[in-house]
Protein backbone atom coordinates (compact mmCIF):
# COMPACT_ATOMS: atom_id res chain seq x y z
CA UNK A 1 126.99 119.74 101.42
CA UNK A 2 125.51 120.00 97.85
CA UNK A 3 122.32 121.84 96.80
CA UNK A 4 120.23 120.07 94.89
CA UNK A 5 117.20 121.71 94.46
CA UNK A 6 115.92 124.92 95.49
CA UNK A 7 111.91 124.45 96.21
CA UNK A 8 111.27 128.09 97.62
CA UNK A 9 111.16 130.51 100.24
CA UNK A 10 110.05 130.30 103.71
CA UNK A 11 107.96 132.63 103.43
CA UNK A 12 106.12 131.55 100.02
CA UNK A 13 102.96 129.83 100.99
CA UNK A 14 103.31 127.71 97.81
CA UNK A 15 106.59 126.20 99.00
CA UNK A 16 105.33 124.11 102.28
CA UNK A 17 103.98 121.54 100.37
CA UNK A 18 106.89 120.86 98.68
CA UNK A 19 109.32 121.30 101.33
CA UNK A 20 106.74 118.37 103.21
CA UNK A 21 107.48 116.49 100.68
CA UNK A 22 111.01 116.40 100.40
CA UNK A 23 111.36 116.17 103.95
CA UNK A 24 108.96 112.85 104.25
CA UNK A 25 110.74 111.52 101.13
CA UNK A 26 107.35 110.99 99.58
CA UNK A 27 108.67 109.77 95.91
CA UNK A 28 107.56 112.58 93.03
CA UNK A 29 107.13 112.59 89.65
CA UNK A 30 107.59 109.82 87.35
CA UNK A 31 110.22 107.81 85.36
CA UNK A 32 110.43 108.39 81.54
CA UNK A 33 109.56 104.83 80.86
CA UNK A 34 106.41 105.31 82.83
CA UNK A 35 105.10 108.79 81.17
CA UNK A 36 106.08 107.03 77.88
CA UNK A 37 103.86 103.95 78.93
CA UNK A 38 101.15 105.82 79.93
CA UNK A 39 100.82 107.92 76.56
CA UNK A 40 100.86 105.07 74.71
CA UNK A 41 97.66 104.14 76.58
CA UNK A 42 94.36 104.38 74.41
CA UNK A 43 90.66 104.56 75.05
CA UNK A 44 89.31 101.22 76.05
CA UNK A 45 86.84 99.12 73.34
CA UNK A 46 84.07 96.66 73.68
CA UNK A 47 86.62 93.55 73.33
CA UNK A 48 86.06 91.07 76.29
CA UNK A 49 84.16 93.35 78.36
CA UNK A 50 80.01 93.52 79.22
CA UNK A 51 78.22 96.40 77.36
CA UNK A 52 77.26 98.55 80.78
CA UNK A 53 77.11 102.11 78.81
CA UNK A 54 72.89 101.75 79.05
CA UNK A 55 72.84 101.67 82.78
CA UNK A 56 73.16 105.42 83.82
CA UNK A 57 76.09 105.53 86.14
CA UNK A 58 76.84 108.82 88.30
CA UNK A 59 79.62 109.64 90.16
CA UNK A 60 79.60 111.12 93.39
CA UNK A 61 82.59 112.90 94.89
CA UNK A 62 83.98 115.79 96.46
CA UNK A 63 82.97 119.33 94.51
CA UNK A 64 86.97 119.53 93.71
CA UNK A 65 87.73 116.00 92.95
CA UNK A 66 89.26 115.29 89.74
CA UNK A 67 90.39 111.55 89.70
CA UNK A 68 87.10 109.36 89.93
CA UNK A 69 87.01 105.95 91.09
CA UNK A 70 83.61 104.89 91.71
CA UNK A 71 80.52 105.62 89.93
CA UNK A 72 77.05 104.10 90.74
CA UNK A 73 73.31 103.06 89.62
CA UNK A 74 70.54 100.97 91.51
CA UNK A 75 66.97 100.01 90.47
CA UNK A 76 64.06 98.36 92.58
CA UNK A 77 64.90 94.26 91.99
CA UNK A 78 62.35 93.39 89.43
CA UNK A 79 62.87 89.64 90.58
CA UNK A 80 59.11 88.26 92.17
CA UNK A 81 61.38 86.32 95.02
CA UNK A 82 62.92 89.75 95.97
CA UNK A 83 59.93 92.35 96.37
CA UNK A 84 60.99 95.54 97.83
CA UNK A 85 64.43 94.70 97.08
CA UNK A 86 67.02 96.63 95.14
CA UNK A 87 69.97 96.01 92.48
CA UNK A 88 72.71 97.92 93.72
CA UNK A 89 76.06 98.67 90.85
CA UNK A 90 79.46 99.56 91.86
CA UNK A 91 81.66 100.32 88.70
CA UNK A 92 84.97 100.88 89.90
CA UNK A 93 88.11 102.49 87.18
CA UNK A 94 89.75 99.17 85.82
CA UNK A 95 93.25 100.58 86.05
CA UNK A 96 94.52 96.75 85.99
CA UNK A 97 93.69 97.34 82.13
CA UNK A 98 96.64 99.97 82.42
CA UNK A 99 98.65 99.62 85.02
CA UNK A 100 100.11 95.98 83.87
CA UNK A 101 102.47 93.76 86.41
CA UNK A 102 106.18 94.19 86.20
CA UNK A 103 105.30 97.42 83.69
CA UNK A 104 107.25 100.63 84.64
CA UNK A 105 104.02 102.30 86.01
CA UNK A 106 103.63 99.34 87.99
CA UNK A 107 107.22 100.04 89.19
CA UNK A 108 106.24 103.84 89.79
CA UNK A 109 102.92 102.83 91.77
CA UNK A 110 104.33 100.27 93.59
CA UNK A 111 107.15 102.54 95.04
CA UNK A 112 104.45 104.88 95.97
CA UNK A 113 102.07 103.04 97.64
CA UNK A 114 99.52 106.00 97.37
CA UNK A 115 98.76 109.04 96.28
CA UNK A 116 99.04 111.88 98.77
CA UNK A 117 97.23 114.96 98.80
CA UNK A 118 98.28 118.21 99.78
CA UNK A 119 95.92 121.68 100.24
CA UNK A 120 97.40 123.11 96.76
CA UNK A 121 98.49 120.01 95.04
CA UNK A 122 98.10 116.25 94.42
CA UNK A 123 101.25 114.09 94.09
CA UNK A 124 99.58 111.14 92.26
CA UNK A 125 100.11 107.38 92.24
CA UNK A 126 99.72 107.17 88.66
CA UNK A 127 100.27 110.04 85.29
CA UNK A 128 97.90 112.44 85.60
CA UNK A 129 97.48 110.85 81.94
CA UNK A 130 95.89 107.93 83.88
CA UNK A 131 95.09 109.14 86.86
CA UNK A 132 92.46 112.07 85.44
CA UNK A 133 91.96 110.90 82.02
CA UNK A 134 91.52 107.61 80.88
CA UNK A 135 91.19 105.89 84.37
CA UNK A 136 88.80 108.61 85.64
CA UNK A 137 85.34 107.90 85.22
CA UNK A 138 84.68 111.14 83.70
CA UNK A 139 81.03 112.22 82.39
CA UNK A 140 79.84 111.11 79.12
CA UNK A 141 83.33 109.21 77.84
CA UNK A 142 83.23 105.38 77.46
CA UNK A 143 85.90 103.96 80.75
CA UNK A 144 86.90 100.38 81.52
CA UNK A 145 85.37 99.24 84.72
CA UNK A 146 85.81 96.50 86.82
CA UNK A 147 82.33 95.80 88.18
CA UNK A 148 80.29 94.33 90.83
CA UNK A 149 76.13 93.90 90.53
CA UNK A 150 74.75 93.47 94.28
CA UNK A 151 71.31 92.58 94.97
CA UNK A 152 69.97 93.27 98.63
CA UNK A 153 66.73 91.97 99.99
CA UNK A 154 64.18 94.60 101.63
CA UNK A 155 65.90 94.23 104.88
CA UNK A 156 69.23 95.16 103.63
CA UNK A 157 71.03 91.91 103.80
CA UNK A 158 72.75 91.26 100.59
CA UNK A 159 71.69 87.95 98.84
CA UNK A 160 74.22 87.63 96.37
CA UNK A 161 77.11 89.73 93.92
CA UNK A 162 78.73 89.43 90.73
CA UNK A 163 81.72 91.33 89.18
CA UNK A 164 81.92 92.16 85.35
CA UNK A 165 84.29 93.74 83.10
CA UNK A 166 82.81 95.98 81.65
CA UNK A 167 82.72 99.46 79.37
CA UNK A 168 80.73 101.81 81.04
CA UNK A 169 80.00 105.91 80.77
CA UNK A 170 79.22 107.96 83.46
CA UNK A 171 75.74 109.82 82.57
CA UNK A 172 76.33 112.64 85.06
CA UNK A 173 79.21 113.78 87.33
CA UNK A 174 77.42 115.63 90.80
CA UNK A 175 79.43 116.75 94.37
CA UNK A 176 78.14 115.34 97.32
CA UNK A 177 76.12 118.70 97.78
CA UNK A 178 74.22 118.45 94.44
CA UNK A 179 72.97 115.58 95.38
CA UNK A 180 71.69 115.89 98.60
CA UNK A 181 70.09 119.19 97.51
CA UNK A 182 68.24 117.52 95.12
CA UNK A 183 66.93 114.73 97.15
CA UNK A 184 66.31 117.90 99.61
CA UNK A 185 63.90 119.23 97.08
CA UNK A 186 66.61 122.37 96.05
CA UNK A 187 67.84 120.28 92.58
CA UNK A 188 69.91 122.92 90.08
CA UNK A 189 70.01 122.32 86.30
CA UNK A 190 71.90 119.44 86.66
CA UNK A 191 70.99 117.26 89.34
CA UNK A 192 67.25 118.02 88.38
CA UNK A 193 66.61 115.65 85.62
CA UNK A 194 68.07 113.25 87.25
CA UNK A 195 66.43 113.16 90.61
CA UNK A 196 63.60 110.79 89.77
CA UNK A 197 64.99 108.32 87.01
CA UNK A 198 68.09 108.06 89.22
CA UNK A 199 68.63 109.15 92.52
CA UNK A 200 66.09 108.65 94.14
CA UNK A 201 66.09 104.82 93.23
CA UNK A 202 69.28 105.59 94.68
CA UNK A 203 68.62 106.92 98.19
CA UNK A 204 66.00 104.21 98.04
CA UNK A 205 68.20 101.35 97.81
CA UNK A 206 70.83 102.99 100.14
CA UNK A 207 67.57 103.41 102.81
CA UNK A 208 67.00 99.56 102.86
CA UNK A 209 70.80 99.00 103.08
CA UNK A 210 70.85 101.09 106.05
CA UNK A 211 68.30 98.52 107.90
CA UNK A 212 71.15 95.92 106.81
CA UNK A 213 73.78 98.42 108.68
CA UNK A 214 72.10 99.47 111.53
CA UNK A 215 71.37 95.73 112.04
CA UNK A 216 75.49 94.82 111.87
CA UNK A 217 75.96 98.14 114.18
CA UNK A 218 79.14 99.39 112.47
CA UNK A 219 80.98 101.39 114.58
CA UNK A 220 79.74 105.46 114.69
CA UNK A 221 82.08 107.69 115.91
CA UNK A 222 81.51 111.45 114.49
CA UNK A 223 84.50 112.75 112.14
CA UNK A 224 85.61 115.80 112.37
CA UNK A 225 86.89 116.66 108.44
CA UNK A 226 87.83 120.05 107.66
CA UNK A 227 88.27 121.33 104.15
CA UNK A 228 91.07 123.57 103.47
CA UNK A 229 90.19 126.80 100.81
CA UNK A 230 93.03 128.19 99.21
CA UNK A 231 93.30 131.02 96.91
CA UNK A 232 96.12 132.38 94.85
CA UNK A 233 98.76 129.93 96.99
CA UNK A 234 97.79 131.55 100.42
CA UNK A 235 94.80 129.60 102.34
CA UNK A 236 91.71 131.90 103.07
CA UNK A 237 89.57 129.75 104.92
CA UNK A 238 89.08 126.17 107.15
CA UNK A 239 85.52 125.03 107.40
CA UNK A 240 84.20 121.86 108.98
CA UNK A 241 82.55 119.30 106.57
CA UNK A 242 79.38 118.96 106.48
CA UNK A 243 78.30 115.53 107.34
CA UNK A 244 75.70 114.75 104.38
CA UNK A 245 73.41 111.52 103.65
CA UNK A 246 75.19 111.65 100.46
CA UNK A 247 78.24 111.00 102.38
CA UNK A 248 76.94 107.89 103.73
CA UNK A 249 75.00 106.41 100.63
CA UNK A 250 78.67 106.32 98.83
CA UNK A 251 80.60 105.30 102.11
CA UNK A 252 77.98 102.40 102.55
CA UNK A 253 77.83 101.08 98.52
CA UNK A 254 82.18 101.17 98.73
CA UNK A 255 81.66 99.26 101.81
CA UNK A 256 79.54 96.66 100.57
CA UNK A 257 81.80 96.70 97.43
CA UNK A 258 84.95 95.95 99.54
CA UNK A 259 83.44 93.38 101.30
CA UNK A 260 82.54 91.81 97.76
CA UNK A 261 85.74 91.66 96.56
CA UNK A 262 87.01 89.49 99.79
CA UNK A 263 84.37 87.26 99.46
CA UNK A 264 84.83 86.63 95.93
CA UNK A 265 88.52 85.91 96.75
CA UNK A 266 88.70 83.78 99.86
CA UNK A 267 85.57 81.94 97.68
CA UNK A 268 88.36 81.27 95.01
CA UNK A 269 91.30 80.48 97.29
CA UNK A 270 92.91 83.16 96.42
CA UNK A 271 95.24 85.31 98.03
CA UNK A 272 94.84 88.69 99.10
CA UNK A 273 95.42 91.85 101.07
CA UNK A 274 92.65 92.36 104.01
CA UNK A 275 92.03 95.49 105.33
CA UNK A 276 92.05 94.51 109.27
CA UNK A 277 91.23 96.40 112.39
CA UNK A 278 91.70 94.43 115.85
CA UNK A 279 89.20 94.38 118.51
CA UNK A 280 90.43 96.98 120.93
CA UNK A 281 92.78 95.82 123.49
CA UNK A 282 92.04 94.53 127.72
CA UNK A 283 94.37 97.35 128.80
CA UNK A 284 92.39 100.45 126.18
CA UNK A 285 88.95 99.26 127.48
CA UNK A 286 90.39 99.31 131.12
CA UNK A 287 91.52 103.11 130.80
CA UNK A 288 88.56 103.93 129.01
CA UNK A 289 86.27 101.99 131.73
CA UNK A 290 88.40 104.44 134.86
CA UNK A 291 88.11 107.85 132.19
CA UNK A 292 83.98 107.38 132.40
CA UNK A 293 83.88 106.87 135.77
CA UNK A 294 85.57 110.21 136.43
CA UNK A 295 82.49 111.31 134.72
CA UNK A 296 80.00 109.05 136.98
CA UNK A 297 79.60 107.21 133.96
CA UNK A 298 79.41 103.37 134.29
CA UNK A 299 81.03 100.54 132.14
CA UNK A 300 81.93 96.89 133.56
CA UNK A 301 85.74 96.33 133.31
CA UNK A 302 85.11 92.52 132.33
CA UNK A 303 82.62 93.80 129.24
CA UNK A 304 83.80 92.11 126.32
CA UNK A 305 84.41 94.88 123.63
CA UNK A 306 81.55 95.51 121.24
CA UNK A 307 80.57 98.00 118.04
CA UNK A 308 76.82 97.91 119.80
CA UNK A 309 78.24 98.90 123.35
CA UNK A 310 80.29 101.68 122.01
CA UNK A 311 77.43 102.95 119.86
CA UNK A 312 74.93 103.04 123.20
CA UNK A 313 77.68 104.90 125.05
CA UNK A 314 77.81 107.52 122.22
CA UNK A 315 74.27 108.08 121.82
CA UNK A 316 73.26 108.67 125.21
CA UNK A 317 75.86 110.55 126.11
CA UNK A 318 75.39 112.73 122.19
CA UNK A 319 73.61 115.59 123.69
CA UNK A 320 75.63 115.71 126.84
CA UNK A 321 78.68 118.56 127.66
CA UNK A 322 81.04 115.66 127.42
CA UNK A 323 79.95 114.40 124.22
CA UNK A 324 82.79 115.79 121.99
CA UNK A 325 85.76 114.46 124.31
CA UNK A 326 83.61 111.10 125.24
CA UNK A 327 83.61 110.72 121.12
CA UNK A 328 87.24 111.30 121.15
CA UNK A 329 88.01 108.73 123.86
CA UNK A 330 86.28 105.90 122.36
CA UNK A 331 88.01 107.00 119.04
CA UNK A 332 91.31 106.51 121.04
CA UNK A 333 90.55 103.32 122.85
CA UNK A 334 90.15 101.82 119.25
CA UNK A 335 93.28 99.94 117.64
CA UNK A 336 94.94 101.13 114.47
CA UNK A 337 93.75 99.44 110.96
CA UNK A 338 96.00 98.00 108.87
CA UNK A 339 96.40 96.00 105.57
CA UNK A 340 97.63 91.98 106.12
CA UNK A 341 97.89 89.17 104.53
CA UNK A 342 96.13 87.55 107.51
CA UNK A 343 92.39 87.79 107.91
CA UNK A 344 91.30 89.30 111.83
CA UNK A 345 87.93 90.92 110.82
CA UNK A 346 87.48 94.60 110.82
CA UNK A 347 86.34 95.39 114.34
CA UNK A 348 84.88 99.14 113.21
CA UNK A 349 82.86 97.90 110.76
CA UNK A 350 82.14 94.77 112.54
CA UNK A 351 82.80 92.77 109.27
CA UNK A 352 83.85 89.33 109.31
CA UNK A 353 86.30 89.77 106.00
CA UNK A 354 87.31 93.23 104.43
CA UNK A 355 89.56 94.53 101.16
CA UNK A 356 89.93 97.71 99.59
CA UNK A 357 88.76 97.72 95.92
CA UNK A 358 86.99 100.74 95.22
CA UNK A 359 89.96 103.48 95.08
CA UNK A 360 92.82 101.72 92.57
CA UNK A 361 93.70 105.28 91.20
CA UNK A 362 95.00 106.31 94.36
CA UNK A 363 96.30 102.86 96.67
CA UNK A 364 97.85 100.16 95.26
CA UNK A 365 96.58 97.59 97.75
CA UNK A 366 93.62 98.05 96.08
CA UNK A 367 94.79 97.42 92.66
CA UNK A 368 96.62 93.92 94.09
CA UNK A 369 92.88 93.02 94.72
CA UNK A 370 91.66 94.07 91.05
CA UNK A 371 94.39 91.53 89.78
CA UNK A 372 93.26 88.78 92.06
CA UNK A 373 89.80 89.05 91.06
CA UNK A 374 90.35 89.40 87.33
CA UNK A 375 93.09 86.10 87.99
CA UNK A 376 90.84 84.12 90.35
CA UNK A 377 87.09 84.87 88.50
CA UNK A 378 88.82 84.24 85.31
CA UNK A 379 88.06 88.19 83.75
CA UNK A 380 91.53 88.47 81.50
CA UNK A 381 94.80 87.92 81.36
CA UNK A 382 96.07 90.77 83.09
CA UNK A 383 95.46 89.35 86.40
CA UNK A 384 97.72 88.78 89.61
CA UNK A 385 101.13 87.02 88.78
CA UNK A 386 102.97 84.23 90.65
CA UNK A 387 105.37 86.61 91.76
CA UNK A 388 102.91 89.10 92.71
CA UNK A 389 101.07 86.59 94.84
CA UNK A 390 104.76 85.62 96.50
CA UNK A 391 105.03 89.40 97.26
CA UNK A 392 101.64 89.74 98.79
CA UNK A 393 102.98 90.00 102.64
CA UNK A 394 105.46 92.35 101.77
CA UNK A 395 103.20 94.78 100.26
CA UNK A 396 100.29 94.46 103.02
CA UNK A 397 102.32 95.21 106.06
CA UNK A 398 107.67 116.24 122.97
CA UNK A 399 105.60 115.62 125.54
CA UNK A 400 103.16 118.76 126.91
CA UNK A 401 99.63 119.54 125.82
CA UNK A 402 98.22 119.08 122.61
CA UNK A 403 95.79 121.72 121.68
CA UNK A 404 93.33 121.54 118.90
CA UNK A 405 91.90 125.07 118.05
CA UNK A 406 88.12 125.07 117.69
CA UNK A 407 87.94 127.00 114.75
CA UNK A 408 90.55 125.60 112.53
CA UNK A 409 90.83 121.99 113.68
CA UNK A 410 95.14 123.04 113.69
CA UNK A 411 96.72 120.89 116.52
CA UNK A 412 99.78 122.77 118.18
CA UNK A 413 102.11 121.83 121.91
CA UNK A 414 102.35 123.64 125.30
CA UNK A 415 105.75 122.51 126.10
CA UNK A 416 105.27 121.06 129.67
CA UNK A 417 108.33 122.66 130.86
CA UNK A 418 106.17 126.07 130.35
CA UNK A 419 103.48 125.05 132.71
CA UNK A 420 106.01 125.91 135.67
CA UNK A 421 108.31 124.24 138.54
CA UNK A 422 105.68 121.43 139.36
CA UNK A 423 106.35 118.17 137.80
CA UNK A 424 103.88 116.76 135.66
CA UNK A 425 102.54 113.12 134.55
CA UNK A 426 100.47 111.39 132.48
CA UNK A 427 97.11 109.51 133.63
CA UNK A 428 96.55 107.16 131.00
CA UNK A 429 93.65 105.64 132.90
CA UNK A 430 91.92 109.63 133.57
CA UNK A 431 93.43 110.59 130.34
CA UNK A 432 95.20 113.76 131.87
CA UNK A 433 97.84 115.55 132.78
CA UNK A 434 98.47 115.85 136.66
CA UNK A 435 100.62 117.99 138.62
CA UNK A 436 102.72 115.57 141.20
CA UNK A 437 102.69 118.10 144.04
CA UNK A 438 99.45 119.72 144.12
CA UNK A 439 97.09 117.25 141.89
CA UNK A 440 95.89 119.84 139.53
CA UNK A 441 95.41 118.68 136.22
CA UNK A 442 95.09 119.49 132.44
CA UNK A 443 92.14 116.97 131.58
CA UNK A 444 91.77 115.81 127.99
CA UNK A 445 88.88 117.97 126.34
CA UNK A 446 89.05 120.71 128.55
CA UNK A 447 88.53 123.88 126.95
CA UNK A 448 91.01 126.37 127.55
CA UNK A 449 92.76 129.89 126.29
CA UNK A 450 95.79 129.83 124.51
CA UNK A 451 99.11 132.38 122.75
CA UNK A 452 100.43 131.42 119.38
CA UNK A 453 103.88 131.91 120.75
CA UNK A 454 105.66 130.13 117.41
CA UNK A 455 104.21 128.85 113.83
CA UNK A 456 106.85 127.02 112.05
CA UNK A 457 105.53 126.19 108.18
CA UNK A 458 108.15 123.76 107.58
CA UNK A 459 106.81 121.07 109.45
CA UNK A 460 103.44 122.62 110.29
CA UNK A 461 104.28 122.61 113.69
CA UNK A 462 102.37 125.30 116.27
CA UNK A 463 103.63 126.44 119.46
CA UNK A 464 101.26 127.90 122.31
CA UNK A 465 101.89 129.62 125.70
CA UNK A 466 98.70 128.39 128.49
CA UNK A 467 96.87 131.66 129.17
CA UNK A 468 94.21 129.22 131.53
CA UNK A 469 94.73 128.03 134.72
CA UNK A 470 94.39 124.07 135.18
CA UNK A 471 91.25 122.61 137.38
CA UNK A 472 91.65 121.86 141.10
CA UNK A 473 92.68 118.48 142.16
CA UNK A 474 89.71 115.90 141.69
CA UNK A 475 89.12 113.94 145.30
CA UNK A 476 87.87 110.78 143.04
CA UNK A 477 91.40 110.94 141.40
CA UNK A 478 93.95 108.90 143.35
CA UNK A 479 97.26 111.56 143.64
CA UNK A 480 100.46 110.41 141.32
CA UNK A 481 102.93 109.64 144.00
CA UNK A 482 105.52 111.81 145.03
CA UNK A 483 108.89 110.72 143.81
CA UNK A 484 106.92 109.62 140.58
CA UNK A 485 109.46 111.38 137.80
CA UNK A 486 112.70 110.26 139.88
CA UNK A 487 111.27 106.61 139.00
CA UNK A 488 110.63 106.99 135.70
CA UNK A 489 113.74 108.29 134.81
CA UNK A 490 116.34 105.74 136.53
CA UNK A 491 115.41 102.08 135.33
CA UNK A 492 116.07 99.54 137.81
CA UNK A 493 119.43 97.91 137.49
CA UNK A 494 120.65 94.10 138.43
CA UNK A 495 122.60 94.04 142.11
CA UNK A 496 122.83 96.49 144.72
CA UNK A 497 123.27 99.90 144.37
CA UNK A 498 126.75 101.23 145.18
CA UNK A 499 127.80 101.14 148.42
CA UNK A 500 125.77 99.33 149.91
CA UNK A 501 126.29 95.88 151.21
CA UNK A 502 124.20 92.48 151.68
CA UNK A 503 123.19 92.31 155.39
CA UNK A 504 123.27 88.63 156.83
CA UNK A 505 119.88 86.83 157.23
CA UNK A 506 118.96 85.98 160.89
């Protein structure tokens, strides 16, 4: 073999993030035809867009973010039909403006797909050029936006939308914590002018579209984010994220955003790229129907799967000792989303249609739906091509114990060979692990003591030895049947086995 590049040491904490690169074959860099591109790109002008720079955008993000997407502004609805309504704006980075079909950054991005983020670096879709300068909606600078005015009634349903072109400048860049300490009553320099003239119109209008949201009964299984802190290439700390009503005011305007730009679309004909996510499957809501039951907890087999029946589930069992692994369950009953040219509804969100638009920096499904709605609502020239319309299906589509450490969120194995002589197998239905012989069993969520036996930082991969013993066999629990591995390992063949002849019928 050949080296080709040398990306450093095993033991240089700086190294594992390129080293996961290279061995996921995520593409880096960029071609010379695409940094040349994006250098000739220039600040954008009034020509063909809406004058938006008077409506005092801020972005909300991350405290660390650097590429921003989405900025946003709402005002009470000064309309006499609408009282105690609100005028919500999205202005999302019009990187369609840049990022031009068939171009060689379209080439770059497309190859991509996304941008991928890693605890000391970002590997970009686009030049940082783009990607945190003239695409990012950066405080005080005049940006191109593509974007969409929504107008919600008092009760949170939305009664109509529009998207502009526009030129737009964000008045004030905050983290998620800023703002929710200033709507707290703890607002710092910054945030403090701006608390009455615009975020609190802001947490207003997000309040009423919450009555619109509890109403549609979204899906609300708890995340569990962590937030990695690095300093000088070695990471110091993992902390949970705090889960913030800031958090959910953004979540909720991108949603309503999204569902915007599929509405606009299938209203035009037009193709596009749905973000789907099936209604979980007969044989997920059976196993999770048998799991609850182990915990005396009733749900009807034949119960048609519902956001509103999950939800009930989750809240009364929130404050329970099984709340964390009940959450975790329902998360795993759920079926994976998915982009597709074919529209099947987005069960989590129980949304009849659904598209990505509000993140084009960083996924280029969503900037396929920028060009169909500058093509289909007539906003420029610039808009989806034939062939990109052609291509539209093409671009949408060890076994032991996992351990999660409390503190740290890391996942690592048990081998099950470790566990001893006993053969072990999986209850999908009980969701455990259950010895053959004697019954005992390894349930999931059960919190146990482990040894950090191997860490390797190629692959981020954790080894652990089982310091606890597992629980007692559960009478409810019907026993795996002897014999069980023997079957699982020799597949039925056609015929008889060897040596052993047809008797005659009598």
């Amino acid at each position: 073999g050949k080296v080709l590049e040398v990306v450093g040491t095993e033991n240089d904490p700086r190294a594992a993030s390129l080293i996961a690169i290279h061995s996921h074959g995520i593409p880096t860099g960029f071609s010379e035809a695409a940094e040349a591109e994006a250098k000739t790109a220039v600040e954008p002008t009034l020509a063909g867009r809406e004058d938006l720079r008077d409506l005092p955008f801020v972005t909300i993000d991350p405290v660390d973010a650097r590429d921003h997407d989405d900025a946003v502004y709402a005002h009470p609805d000064d309309d006499e039909t609408n009282k105690g309504g609100f005028v919500v704006w999205v202005a999302i980075a019009d990187v369609a403006a840049y990022v031009r079909p068939g171009s060689a950054l379209d080439r770059d991005a497309r190859e991509k797909g996304n941008s991928v983020y890693f605890p000391d670096r970002v590997e970009p879709m686009l030049p940082e050029t783009l990607s945190n300068g003239l695409c990012s909606l950066r405080e005080s600078e005049n940006r191109a936006t593509l974007a969409v005015r929504m107008v919600f009634d008092k009760s949170g349903r939305k009664k109509g939308h529009k998207f502009v072109r526009g030129l737009m400048r964000s008045a004030a860049k905050l983290s998620y914590e800023q703002a929710q300490a200033a709507i707290d009553g703890q607002p710092d320099d910054k945030a403090g002018p701006l608390l009455e003239p615009i975020l609190k119109p802001l947490w207003d209008a997000y309040r009423t579209m919450k009555i619109g949201r509890e109403a549609r009964s979204p899906l609300a299984i708890e995340s569990d984010e962590r937030r990695i802190i690095i300093r000088d290439g070695e990471i110091t700390s993992i902390t949970k994220r705090a889960s913030l009503e800031a958090h959910k005011l953004i979540e909720e305007m991108m949603v309503q955003a999204n569902v915007c730009a599929a509405e606009s679309l299938e209203a035009k004909r037009s193709p596009l790229i749905y973000r789907v996510h099936d209604t979980p499957s007969l044989e997920k809501v059976q196993n999770l129907a048998d799991f609850l039951q182990t915990l005396e907890i009733r749900w009807s087999k034949g119960e048609a799967p519902q956001t509103s029946r999950f939800n009930k589930l989750l809240d009364e069992t929130r404050e329970s000792p099984n709340a964390a692994i009940i959450n975790e369950v329902v998360l795993r009953t759920q079926m994976q989303a998915h982009y597709s040219a074919d529209n099947i509804g987005h069960f989590g969100l129980n949304l009849a249609k659904y598209a990505h638009f509000t993140s084009p920096i960083r996924r280029y499904a969503d900037l396929i739906v920028h060009r169909g709605l500058i093509r289909a609502l007539g906003l420029g020239t610039d808009g989806l091509t034939d062939q990109d319309i052609a291509q539209i299906k093409d671009t949408a589509e060890g076994f032991g114990l996992f351990i999660k450490l409390a503190d740290t969120g890391a996942d690592g194995l048990v081998p099950v060979s470790s566990l001893g002589q006993e053969f072990f197998v999986h209850d999908d239905k009980m969701h455990a692990l259950v010895g053959e012989r004697t019954g005992k069993r390894w349930p999931l969520g059960m919190g146990v003591e482990v040894k950090l036996v191997e860490a390797t930082p190629v692959t981020g991969g954790l080894l652990f030895e089982m310091l606890s013993d597992p629980l007692p066999p559960d009478p409810k629990m019907p026993r795996p049947r002897l014999g069980a591995r023997r079957q699982a390992a020799v597949k039925p063949r056609g015929g008889l086995p060897k040596g052993v002849r047809r008797g005659k019928r009598r």
